[in-house]
PDB file of N, CA and C in Angstrom:
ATOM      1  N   UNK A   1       3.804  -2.786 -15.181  1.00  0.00           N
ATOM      2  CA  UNK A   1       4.561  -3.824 -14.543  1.00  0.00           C
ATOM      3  C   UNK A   1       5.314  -4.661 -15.566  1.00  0.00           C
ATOM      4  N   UNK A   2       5.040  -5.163 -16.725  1.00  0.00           N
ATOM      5  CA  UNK A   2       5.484  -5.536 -17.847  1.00  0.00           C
ATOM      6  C   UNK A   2       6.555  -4.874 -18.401  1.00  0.00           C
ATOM      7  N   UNK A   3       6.510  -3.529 -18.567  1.00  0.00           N
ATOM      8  CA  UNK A   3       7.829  -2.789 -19.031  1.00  0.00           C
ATOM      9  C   UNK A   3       8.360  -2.859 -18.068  1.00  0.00           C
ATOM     10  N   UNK A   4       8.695  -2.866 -16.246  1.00  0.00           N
ATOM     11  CA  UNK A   4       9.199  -2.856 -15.262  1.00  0.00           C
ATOM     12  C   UNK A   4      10.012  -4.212 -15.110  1.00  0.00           C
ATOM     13  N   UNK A   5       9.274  -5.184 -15.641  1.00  0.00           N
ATOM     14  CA  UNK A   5       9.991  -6.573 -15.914  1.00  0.00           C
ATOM     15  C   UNK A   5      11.017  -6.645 -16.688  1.00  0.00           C
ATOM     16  N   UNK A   6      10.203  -6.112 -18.105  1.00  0.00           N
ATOM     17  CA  UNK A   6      11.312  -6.153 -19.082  1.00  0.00           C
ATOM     18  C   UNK A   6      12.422  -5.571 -19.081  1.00  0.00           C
ATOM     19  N   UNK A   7      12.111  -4.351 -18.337  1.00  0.00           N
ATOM     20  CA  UNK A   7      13.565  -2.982 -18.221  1.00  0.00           C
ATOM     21  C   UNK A   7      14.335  -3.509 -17.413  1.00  0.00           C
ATOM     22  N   UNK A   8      13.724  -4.318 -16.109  1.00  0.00           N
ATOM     23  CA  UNK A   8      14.856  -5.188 -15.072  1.00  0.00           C
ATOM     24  C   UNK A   8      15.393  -6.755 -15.445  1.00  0.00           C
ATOM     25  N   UNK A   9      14.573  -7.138 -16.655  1.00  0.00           N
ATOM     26  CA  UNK A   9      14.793  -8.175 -16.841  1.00  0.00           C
ATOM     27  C   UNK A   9      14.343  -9.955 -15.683  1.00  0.00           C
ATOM     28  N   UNK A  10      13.250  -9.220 -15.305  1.00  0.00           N
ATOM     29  CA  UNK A  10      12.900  -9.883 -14.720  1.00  0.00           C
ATOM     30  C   UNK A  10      12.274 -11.650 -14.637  1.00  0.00           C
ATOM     31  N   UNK A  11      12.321 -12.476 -14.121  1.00  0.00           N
ATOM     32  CA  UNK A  11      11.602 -13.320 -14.529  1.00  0.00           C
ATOM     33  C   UNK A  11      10.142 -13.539 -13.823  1.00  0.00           C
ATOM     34  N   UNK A  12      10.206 -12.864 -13.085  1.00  0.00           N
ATOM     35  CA  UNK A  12       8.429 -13.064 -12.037  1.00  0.00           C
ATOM     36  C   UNK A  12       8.426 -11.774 -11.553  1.00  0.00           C
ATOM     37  N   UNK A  13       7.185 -11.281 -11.150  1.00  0.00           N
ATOM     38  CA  UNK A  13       6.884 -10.166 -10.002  1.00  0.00           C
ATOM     39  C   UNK A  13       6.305 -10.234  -9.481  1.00  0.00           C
ATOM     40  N   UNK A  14       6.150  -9.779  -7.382  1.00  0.00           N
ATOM     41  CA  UNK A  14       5.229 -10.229  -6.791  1.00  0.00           C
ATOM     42  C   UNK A  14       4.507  -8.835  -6.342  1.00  0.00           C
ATOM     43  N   UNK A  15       3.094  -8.453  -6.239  1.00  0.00           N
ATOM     44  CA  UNK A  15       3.072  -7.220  -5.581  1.00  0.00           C
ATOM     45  C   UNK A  15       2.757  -7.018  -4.407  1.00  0.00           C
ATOM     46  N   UNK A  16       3.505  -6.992  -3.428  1.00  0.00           N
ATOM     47  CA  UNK A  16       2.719  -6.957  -1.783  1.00  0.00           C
ATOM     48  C   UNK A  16       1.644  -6.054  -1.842  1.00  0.00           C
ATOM     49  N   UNK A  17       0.573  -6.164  -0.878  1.00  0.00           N
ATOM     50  CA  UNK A  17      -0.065  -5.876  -0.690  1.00  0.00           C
ATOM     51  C   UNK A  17      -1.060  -6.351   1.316  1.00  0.00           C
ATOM     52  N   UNK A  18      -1.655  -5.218   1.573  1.00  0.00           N
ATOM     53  CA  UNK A  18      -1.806  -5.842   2.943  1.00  0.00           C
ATOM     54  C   UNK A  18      -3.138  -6.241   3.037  1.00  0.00           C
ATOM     55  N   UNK A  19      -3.953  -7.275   2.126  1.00  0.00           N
ATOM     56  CA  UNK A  19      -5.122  -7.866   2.392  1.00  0.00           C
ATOM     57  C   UNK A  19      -4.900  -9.086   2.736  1.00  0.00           C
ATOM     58  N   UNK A  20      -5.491 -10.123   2.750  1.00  0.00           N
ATOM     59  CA  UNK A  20      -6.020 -11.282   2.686  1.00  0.00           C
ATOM     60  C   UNK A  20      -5.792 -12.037   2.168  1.00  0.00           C
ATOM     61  N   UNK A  21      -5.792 -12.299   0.588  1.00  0.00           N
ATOM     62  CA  UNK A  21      -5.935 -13.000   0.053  1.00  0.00           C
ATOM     63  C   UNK A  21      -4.703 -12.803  -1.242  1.00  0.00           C
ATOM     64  N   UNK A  22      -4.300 -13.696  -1.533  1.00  0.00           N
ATOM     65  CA  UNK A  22      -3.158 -13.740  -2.788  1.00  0.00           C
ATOM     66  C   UNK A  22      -3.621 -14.089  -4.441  1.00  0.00           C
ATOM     67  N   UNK A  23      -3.213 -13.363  -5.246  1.00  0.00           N
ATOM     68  CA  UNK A  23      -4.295 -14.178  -6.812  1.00  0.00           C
ATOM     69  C   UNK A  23      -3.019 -13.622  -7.765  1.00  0.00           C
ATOM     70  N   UNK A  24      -3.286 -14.613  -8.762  1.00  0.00           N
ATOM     71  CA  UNK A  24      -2.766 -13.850 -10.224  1.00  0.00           C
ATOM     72  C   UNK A  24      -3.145 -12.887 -10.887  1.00  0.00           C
ATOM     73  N   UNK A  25      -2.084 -12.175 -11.243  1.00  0.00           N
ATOM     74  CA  UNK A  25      -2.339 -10.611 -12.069  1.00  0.00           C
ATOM     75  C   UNK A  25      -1.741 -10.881 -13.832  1.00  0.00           C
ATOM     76  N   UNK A  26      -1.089 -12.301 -13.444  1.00  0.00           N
ATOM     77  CA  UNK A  26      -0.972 -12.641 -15.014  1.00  0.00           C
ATOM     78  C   UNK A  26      -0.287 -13.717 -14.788  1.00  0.00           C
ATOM     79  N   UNK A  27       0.435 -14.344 -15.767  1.00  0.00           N
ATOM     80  CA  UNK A  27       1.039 -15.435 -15.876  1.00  0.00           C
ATOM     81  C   UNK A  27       2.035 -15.368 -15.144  1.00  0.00           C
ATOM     82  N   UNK A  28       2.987 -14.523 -14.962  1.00  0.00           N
ATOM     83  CA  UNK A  28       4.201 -14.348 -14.214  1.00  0.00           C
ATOM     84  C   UNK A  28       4.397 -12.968 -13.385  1.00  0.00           C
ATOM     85  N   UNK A  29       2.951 -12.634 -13.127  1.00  0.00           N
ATOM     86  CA  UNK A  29       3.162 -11.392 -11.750  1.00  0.00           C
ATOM     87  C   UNK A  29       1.761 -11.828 -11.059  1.00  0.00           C
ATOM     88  N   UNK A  30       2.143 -11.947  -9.521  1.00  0.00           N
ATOM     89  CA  UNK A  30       1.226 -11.707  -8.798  1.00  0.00           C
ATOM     90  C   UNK A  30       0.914 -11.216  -7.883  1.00  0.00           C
ATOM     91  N   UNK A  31      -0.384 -10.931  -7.208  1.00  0.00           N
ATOM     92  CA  UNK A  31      -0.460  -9.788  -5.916  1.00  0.00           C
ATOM     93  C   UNK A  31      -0.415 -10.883  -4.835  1.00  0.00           C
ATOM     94  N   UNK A  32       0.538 -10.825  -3.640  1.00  0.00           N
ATOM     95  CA  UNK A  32       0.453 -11.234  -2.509  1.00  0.00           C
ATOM     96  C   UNK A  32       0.572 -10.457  -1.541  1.00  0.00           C
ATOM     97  N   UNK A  33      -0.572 -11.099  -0.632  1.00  0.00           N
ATOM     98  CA  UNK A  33      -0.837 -10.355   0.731  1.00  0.00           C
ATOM     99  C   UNK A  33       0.289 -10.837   1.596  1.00  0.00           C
ATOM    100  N   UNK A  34       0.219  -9.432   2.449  1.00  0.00           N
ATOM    101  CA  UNK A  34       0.868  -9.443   3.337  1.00  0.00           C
ATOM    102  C   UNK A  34       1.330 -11.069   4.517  1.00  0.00           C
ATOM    103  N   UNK A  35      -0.443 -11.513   4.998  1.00  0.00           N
ATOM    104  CA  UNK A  35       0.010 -12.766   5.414  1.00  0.00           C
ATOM    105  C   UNK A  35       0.517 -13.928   4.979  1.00  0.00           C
ATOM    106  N   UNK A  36      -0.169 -13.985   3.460  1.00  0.00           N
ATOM    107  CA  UNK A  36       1.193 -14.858   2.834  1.00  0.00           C
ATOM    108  C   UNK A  36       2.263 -14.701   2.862  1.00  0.00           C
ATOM    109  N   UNK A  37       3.146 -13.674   2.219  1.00  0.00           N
ATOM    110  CA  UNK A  37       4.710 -13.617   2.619  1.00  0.00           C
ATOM    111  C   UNK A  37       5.118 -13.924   3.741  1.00  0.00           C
ATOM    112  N   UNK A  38       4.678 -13.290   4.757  1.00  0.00           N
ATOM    113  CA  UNK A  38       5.265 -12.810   6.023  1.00  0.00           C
ATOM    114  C   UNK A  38       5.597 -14.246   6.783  1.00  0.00           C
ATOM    115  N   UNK A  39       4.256 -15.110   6.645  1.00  0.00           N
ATOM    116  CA  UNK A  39       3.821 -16.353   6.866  1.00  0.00           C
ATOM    117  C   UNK A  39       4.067 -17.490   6.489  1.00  0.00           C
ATOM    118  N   UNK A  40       4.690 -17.560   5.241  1.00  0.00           N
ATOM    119  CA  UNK A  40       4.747 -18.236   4.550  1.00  0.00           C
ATOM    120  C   UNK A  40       3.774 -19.466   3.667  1.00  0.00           C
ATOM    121  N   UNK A  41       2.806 -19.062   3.415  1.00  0.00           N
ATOM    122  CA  UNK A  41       1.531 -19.848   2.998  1.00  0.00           C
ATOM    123  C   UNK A  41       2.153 -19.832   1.529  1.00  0.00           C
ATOM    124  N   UNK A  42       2.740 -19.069   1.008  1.00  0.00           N
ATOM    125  CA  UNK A  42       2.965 -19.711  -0.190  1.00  0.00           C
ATOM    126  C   UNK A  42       3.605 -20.714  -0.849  1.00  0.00           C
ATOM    127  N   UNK A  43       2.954 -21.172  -1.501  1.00  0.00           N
ATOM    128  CA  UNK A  43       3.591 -22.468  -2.193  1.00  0.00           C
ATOM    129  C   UNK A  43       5.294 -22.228  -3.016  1.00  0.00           C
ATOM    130  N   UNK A  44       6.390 -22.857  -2.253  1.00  0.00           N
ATOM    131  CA  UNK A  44       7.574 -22.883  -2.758  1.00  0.00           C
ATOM    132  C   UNK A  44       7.942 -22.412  -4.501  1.00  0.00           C
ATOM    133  N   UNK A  45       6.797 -23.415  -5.577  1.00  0.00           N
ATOM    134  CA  UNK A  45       7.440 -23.481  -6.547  1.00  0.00           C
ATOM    135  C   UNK A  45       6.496 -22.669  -7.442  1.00  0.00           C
ATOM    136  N   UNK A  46       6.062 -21.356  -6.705  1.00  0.00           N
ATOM    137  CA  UNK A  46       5.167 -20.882  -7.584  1.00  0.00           C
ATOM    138  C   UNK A  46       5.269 -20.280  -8.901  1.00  0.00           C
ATOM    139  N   UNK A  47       6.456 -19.848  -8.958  1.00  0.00           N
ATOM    140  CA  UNK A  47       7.103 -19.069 -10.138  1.00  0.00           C
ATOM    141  C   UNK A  47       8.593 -20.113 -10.836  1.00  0.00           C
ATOM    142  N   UNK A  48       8.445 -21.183 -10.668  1.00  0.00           N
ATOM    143  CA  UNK A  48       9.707 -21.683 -10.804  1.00  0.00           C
ATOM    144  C   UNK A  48       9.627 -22.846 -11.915  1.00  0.00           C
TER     145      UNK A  48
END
C-alpha cells in the first residue's frame, strides 16, 4: 500500500472493507468499514 501511495502520489488511503468497525493501518492509511463510509460516521478531518 505504501508503494501504491507513492507510485500515485498519494496523500491518504482508505481500505473499504465490509465489517464493523474502522482502525488505523498506519499513520496515513486506514481500513474503513463499510458502515462508516456509506453512513457517514466518520469524522470529517480525519486525514486532513
Amino acid at each position: 500500500m505504501r508503494i501504491a501511495m507513492n507510485d500515485l502520489k498519494l496523500d491518504s488511503l482508505w481500505v473499504l472493507h465490509p465489517g464493523d468497525k474502522s482502525w488505523p493501518l498506519d499513520a496515513k492509511i486506514r481500513s474503513v468499514s463499510g458502515n462508516d463510509f456509506f453512513w457517514g460516521s466518520l469524522a470529517e478531518s480525519e486525514f486532513r
